[in-house]
Protein backbone atom coordinates (compact mmCIF):
# COMPACT_ATOMS: atom_id res chain seq x y z
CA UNK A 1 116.45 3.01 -53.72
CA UNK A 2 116.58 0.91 -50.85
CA UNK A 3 117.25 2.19 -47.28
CA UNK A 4 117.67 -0.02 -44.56
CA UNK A 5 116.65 1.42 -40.64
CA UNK A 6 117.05 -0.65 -38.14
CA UNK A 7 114.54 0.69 -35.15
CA UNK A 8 111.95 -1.22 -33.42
CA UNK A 9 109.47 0.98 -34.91
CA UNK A 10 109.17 -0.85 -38.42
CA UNK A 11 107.73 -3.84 -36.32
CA UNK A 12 109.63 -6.51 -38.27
CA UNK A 13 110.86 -9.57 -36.56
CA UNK A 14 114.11 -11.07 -37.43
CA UNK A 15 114.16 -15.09 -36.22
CA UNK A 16 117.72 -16.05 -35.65
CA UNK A 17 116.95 -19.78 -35.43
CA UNK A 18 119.25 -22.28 -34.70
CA UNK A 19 117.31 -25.37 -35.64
CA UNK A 20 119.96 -27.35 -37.58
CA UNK A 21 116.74 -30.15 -37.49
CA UNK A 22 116.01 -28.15 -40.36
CA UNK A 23 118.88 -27.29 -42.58
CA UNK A 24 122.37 -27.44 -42.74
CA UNK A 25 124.64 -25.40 -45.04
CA UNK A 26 124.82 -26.94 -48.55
CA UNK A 27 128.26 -26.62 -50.62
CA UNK A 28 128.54 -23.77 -52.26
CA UNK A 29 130.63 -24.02 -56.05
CA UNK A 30 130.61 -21.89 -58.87
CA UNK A 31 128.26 -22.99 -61.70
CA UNK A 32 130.06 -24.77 -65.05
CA UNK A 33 131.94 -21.72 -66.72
CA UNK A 34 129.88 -19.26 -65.01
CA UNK A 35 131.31 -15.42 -65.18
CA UNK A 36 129.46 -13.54 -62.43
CA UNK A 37 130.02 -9.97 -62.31
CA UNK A 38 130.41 -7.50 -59.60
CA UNK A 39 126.68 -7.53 -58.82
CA UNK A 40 124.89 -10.83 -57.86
CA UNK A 41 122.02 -11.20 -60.42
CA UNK A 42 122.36 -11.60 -64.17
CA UNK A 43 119.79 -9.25 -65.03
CA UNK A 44 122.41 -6.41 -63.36
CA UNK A 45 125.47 -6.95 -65.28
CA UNK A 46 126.07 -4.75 -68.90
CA UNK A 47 124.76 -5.11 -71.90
CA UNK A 48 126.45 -7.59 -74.21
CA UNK A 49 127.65 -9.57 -71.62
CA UNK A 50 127.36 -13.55 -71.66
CA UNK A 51 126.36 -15.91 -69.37
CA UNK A 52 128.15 -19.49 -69.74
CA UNK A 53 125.87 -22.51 -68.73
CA UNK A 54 126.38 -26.09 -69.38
CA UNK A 55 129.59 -25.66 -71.85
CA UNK A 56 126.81 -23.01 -73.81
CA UNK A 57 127.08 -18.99 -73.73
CA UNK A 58 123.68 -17.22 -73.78
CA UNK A 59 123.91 -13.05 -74.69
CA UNK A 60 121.94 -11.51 -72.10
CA UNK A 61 119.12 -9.19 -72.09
CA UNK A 62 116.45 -7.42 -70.64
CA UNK A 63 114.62 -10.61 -69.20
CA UNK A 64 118.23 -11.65 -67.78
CA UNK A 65 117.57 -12.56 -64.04
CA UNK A 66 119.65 -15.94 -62.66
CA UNK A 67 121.22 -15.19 -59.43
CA UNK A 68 124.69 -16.84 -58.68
CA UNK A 69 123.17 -18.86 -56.12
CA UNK A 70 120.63 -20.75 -58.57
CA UNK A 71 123.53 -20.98 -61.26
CA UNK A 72 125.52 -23.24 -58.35
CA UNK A 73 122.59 -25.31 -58.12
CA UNK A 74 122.57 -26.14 -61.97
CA UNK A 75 124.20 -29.36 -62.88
CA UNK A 76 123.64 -31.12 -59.52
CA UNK A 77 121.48 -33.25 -60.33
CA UNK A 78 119.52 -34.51 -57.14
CA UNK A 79 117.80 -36.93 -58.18
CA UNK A 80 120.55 -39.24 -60.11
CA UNK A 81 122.72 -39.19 -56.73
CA UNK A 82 122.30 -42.54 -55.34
CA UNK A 83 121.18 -42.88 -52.21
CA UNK A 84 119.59 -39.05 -51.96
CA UNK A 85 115.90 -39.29 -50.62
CA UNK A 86 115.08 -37.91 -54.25
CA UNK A 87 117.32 -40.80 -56.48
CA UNK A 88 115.47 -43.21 -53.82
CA UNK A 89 111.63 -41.59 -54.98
CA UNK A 90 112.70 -41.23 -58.93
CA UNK A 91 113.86 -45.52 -58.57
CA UNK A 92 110.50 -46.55 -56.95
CA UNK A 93 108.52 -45.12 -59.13
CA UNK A 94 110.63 -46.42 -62.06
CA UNK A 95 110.93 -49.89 -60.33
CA UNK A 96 106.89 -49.91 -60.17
CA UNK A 97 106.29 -48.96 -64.04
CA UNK A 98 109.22 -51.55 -65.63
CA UNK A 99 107.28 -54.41 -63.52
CA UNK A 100 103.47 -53.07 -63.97
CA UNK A 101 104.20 -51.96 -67.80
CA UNK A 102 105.82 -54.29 -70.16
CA UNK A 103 105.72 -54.07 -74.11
CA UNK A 104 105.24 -56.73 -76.56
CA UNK A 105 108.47 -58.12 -76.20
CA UNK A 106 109.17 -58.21 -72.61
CA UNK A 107 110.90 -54.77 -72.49
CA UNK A 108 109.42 -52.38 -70.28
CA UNK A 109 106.96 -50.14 -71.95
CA UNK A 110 107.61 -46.52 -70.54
CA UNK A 111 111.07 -45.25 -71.27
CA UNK A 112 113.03 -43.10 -68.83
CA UNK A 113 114.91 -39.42 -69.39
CA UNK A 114 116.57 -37.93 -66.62
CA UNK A 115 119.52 -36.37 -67.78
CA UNK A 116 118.10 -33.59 -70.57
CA UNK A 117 119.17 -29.89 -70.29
CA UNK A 118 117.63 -27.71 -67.77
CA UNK A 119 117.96 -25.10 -70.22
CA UNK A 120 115.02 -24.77 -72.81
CA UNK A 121 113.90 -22.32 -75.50
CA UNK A 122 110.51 -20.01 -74.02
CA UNK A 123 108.80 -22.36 -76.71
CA UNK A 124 109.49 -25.23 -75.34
CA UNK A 125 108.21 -24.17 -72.00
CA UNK A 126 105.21 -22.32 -72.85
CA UNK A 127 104.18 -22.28 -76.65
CA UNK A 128 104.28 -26.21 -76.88
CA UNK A 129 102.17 -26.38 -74.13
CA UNK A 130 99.92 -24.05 -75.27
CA UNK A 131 100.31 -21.53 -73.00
CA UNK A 132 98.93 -18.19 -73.75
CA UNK A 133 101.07 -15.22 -74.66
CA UNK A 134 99.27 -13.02 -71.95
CA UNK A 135 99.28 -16.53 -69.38
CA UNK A 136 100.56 -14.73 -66.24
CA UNK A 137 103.10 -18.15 -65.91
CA UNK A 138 105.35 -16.81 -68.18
CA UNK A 139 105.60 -13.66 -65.81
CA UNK A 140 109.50 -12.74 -65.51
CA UNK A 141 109.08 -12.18 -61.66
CA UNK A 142 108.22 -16.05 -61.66
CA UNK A 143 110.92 -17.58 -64.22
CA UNK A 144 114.33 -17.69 -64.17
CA UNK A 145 115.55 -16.45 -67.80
CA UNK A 146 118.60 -16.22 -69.45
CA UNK A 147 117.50 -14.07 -71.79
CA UNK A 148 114.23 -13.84 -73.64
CA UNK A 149 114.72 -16.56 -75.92
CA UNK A 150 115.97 -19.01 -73.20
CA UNK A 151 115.08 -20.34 -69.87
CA UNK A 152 115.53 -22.45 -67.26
CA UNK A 153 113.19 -24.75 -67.63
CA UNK A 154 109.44 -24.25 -65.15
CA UNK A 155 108.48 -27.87 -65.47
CA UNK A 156 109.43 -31.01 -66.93
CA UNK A 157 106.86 -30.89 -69.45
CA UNK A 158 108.46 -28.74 -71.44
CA UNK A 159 109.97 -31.96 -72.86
CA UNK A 160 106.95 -33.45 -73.84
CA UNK A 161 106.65 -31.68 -77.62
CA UNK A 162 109.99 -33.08 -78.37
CA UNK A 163 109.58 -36.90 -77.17
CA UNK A 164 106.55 -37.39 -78.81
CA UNK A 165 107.75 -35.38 -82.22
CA UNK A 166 110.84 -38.05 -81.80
CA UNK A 167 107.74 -40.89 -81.97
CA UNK A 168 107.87 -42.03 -78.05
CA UNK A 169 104.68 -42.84 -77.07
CA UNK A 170 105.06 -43.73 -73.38
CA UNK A 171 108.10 -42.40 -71.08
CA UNK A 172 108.75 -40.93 -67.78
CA UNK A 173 110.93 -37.59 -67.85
CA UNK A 174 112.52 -36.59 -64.89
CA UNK A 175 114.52 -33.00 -63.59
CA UNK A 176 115.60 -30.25 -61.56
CA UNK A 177 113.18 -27.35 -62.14
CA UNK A 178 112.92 -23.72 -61.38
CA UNK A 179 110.58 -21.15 -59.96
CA UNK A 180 110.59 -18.21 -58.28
CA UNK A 181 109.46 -18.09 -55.13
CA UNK A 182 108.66 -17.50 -51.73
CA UNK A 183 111.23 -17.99 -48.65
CA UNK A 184 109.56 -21.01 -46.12
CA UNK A 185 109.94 -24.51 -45.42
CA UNK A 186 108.34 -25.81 -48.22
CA UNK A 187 109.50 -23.58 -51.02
CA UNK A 188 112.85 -23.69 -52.91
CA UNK A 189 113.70 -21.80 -56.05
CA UNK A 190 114.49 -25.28 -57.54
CA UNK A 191 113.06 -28.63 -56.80
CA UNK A 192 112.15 -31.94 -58.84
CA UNK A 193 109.42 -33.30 -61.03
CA UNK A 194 108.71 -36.62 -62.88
CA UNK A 195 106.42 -36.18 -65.74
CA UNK A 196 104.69 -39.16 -67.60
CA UNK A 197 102.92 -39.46 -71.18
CA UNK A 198 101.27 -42.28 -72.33
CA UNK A 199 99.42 -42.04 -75.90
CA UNK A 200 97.18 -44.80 -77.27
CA UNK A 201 96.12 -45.80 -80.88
CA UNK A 202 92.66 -47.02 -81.45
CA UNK A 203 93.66 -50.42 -80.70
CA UNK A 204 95.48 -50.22 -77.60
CA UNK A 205 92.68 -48.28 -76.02
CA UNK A 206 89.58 -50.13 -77.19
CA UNK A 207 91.48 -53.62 -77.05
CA UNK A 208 89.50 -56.70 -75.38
CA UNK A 209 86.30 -54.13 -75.66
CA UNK A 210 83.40 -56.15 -76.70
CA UNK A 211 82.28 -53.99 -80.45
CA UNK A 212 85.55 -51.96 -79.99
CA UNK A 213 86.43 -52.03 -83.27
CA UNK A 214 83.00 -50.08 -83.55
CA UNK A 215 84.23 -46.76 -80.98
CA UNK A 216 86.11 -44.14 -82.82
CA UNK A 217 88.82 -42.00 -80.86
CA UNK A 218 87.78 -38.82 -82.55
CA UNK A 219 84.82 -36.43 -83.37
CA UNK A 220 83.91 -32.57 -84.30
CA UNK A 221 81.52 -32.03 -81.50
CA UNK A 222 81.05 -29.03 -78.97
CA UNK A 223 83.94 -28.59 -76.18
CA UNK A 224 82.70 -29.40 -72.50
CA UNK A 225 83.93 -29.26 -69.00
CA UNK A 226 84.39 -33.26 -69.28
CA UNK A 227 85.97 -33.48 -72.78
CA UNK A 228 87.71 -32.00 -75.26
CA UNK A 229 85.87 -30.97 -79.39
CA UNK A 230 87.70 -33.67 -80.78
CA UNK A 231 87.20 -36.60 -78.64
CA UNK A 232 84.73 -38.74 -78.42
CA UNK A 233 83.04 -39.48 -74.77
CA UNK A 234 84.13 -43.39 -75.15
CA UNK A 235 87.73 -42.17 -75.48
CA UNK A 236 87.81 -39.70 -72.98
CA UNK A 237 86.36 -42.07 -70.48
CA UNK A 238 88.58 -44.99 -71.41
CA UNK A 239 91.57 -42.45 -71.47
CA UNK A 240 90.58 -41.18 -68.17
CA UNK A 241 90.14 -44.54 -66.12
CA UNK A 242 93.27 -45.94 -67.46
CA UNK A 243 94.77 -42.57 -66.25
CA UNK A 244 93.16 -42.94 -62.99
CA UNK A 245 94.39 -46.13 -62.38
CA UNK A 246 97.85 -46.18 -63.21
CA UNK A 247 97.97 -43.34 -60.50
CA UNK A 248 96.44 -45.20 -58.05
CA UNK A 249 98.60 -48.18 -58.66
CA UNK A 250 101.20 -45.93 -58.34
CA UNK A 251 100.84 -43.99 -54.93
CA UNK A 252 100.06 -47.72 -53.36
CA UNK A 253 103.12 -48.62 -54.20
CA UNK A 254 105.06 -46.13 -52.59
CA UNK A 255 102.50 -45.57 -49.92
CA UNK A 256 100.93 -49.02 -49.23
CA UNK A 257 97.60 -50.44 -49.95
CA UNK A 258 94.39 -49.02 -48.18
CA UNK A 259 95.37 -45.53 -49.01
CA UNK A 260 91.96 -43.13 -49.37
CA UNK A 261 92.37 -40.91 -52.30
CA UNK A 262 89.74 -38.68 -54.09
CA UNK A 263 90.23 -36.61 -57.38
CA UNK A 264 89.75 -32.34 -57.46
CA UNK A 265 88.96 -30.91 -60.54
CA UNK A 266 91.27 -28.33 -61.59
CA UNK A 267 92.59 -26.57 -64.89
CA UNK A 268 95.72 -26.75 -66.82
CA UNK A 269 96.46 -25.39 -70.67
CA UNK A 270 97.60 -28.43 -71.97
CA UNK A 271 95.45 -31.35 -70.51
CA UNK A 272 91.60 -31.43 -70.66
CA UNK A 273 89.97 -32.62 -68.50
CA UNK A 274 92.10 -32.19 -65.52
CA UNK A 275 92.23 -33.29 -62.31
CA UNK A 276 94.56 -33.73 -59.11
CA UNK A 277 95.15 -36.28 -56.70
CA UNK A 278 94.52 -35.60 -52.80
CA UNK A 279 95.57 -38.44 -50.79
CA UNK A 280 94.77 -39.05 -46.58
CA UNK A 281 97.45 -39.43 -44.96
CA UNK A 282 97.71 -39.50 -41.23
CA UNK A 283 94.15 -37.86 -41.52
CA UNK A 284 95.28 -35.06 -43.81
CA UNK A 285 94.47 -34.55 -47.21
CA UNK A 286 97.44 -33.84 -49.24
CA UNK A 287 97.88 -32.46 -52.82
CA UNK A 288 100.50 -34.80 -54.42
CA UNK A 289 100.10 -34.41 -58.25
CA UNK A 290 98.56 -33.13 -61.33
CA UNK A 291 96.94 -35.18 -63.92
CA UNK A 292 94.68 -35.04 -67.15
CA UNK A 293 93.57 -35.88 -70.56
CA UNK A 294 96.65 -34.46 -72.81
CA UNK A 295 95.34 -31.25 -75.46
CA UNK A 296 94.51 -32.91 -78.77
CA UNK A 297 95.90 -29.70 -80.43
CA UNK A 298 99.56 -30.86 -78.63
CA UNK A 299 99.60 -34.32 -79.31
CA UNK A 300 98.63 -33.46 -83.14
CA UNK A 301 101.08 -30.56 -83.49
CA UNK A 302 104.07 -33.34 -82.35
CA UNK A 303 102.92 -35.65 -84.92
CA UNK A 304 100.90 -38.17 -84.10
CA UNK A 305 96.95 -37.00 -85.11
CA UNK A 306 96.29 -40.91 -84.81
CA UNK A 307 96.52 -40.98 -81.25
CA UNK A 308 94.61 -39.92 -77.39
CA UNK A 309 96.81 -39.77 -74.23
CA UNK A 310 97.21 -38.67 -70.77
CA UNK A 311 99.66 -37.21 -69.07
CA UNK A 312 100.82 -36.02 -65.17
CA UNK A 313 103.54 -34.53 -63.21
CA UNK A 314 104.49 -34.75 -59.54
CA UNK A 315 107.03 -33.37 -57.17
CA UNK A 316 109.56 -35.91 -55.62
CA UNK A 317 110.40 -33.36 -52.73
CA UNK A 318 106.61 -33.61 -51.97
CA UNK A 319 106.18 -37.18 -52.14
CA UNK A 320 110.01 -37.39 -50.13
CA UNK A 321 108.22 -35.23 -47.24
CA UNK A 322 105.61 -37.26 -46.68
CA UNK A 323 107.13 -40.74 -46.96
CA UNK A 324 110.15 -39.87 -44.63
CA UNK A 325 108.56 -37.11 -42.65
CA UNK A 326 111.81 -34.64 -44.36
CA UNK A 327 110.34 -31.11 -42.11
CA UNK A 328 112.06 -28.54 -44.53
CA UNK A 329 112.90 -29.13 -48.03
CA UNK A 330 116.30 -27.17 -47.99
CA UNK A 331 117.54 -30.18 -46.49
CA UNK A 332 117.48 -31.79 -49.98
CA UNK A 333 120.42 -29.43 -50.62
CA UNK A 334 122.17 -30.51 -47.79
CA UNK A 335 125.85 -32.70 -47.98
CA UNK A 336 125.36 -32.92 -44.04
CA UNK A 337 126.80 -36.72 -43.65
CA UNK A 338 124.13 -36.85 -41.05
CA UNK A 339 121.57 -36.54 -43.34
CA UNK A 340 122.75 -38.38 -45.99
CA UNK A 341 123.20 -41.69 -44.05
CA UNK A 342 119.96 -42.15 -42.96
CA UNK A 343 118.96 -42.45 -46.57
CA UNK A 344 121.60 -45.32 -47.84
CA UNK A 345 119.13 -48.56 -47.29
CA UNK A 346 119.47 -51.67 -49.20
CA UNK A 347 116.19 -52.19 -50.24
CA UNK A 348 114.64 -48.96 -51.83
CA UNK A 349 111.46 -49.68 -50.73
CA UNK A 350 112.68 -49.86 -47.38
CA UNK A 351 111.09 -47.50 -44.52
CA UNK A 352 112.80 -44.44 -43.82
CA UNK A 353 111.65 -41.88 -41.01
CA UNK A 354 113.91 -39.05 -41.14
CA UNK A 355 115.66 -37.79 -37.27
CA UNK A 356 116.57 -34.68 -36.50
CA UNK A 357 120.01 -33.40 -36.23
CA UNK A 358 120.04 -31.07 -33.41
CA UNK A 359 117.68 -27.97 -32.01
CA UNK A 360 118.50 -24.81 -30.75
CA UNK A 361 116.17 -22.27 -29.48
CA UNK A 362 115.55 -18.81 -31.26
CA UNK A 363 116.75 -15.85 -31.27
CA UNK A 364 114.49 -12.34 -32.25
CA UNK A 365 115.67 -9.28 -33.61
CA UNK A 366 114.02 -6.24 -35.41
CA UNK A 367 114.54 -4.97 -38.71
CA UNK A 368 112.60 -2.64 -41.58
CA UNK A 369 113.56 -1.10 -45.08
CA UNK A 370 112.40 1.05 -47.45
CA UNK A 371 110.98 -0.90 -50.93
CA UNK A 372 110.91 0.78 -54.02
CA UNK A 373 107.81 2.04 -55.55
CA UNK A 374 107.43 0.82 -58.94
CA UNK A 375 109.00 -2.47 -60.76
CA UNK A 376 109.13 -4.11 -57.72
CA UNK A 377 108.21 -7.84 -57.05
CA UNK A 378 108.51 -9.89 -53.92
CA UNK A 379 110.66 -12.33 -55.56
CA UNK A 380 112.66 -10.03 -56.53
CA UNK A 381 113.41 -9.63 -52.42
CA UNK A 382 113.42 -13.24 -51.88
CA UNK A 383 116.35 -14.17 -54.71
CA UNK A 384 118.42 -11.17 -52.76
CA UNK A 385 117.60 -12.76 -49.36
CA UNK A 386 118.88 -16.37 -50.66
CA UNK A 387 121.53 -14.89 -52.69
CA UNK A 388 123.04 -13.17 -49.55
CA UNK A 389 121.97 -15.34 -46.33
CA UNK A 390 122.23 -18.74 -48.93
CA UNK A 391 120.28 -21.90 -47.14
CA UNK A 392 120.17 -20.28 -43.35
CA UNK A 393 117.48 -18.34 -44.27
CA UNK A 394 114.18 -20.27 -43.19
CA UNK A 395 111.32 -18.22 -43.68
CA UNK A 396 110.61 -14.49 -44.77
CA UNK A 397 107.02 -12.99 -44.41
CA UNK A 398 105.68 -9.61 -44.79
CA UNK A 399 104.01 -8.98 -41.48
CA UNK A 400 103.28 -4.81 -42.25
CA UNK A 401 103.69 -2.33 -44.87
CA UNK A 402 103.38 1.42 -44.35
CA UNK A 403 103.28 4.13 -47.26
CA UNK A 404 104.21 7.48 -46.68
CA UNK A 405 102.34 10.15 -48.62
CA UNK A 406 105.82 11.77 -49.34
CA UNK A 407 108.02 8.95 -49.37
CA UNK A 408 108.82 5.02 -50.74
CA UNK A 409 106.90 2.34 -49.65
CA UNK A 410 108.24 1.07 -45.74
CA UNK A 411 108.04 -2.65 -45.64
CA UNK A 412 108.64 -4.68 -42.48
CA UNK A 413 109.37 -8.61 -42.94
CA UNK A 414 109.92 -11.10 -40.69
CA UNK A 415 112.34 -12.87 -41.57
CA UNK A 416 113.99 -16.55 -39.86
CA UNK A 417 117.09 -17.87 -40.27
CA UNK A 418 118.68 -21.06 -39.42
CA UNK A 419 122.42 -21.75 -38.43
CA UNK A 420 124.65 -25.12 -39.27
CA UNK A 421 125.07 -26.35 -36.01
């Protein structure tokens, strides 16, 4: 039960802010053949009821929990709009690998998918990968199911299994994405990745190596923190610079040369090692993507035991912030002509420094509630905030939280919201 009281006493701060420098109101449409119910979340309507996405009907079920207002956002497709900030990021990166990486016959090497499904089975997204049964990833207060069998997809490299069990050995994939998650600036329930896989055969990787017919990809050794049982060292380190360097090839293309980068070790269940790039820009270092050495036991359950890759993912609203200084990434959403023009160049590569569309000063008011006190989850608040208050809603943060020994959990947030000017 949830109880609203609105007295100064709960100590939470409402921010009515009228910064349309931020955000304006995105169009709002029903999603392909959706059938929403009374309530506003899938997870609330009866059982044996259907959820239509895509020209598919999924049966839902316990694990049911899309929200109207990500079902509008499937099927928009970002990042294939010409012209968007994110189309602009997804064709310089593709621009940079068909001129750096060309195959045997002149065609470029890496092949491009931005157009699959959102929706994916659960073992696509986690089982392929590897990704433990107990991994708290697959939590259902952090995924957006349709029912336990199907998702929308958590990351682009759900895909990867597939492509390389179709025989692909280099391609970029590229998608919308979804998450549950917190209310601020630089959180959305759905943003974009573009994922890339390269594998190489004995050959490829040894090629021009002085003795390399003599290095072996493989080996039963002892796993390490710098390589994997099955690999030998030679491998791994050839795997790894190559790796390396297409990356940094990569961000000085899109950032210019002289950029200072330095790689963080970090973990992921289906690369090892793995690493992520930090880049300085404007004197601050910034996390822009995940790399690593791909799981043997992945590449050799898709089919191809004969080969080593690597593989990494990045986020085009992150890079998009930082090349054209975008403050709030709601604005991705936005069909504001004014922020849409600033973004049709005629050279890609072009500069772009994003301007603000207008500021208004702020406007505070206090408000509490009472939270429930069991099967509860923040997100669980924050898809009700953004199913209700949509794109105005700028930030939410819990500032207090008061239990009384005889009653539910009292919970004050503060919460700031952003009108369309």
């Amino acid at each position: 039960m949830v109880a609203s009281a609105l007295r100064r006493g709960a100590h939470a701060y409402v921010y009515l802010v009228s910064k349309a420098s931020h955000i304006s109101r995105g169009h709002q449409h029903q999603a392909w053949g959706s059938r929403p119910a009374a309530g506003e979340c899938a997870a609330q309507r009866a059982p044996g009821s259907v959820v239509e996405l895509l020209g598919t009907s999924y049966p839902q079920d316990d694990y049911s929990n899309l929200t109207r207002k990500v079902l509008t956002r499937v099927g928009r497709n970002l990042h294939n709009q010409q012209h968007h900030p994110l189309w602009l990021i997804k064709e310089r990166v593709k621009e940079h690998f068909y001129k750096q990486y060309v195959g045997r016959f002149g065609t470029p090497l890496f092949s491009v998918y931005d157009s699959l499904s959102p929706v994916v089975t659960t073992w696509q997204n986690f089982d392929s990968l590897l990704i433990p049964a107990d991994h708290p990833s697959r939590k259902k207060g952090d995924n957006y199911y349709l029912n336990r069998t199907h998702m929308l997809r958590a990351h682009t490299s759900a895909h990867q299994w597939d492509l390389l069990h179709a025989g692909l050995d280099a391609f970029l994939v590229v998608g919308d994405v979804y998450r549950r998650d917190q209310i601020d600036s630089q959180h959305y329930p759905i943003f974009h990745q573009l994922e890339a896989v390269r594998l190489f055969s004995k050959h490829e990787l040894f090629a021009g190596i002085k003795d390399g017919e003599n290095l072996q990809l493989f080996e039963q050794s002892s796993r390490s923190a710098h390589k994997q049982e099955t690999h030998t060292m030679e491998a791994v380190k050839f795997v790894e610079f190559d790796l390396k360097q297409t990356l940094t090839r990569l961000v000085a293309h899109l950032f210019g040369d002289g950029l200072e980068i330095r790689w963080v070790d970090c973990y992921f269940p289906f690369t090892h090692p793995s690493f992520e790039m930090e880049i300085n820009f404007h004197g601050e270092w910034l996390e822009v993507l995940g790399c690593g050495v791909m799981e043997q036991q992945l590449v050799n359950s898709a089919g191809a035991q004969d080969r080593i890759g690597w593989a990494f993912g990045l986020g085009l609203e992150r890079l998009a912030m930082i090349l054209y200084d975008i403050p709030d990434i709601r604005l991705f959403w936005s069909e504001d002509e004014r922020f849409l023009k600033q973004f049709r160049v005629s050279n890609m590569n072009q500069k772009v420094k994003f301007q603000p569309l207008s500021k208004y000063p702020p406007m505070i008011n206090d408000i509490s509630f009472w939270l429930p006190s069991e099967n509860y989850a923040e997100n669980d608040f924050y898809d009700l905030v953004r199913t209700i208050g949509g794109d105005l809603v700028e930030k939410v943060d819990l500032i207090d939280k008061f239990e009384h020994p005889k009653a539910p959990v009292c919970a004050n947030l503060s919460l700031a919201l952003l009108w369309k000017p």
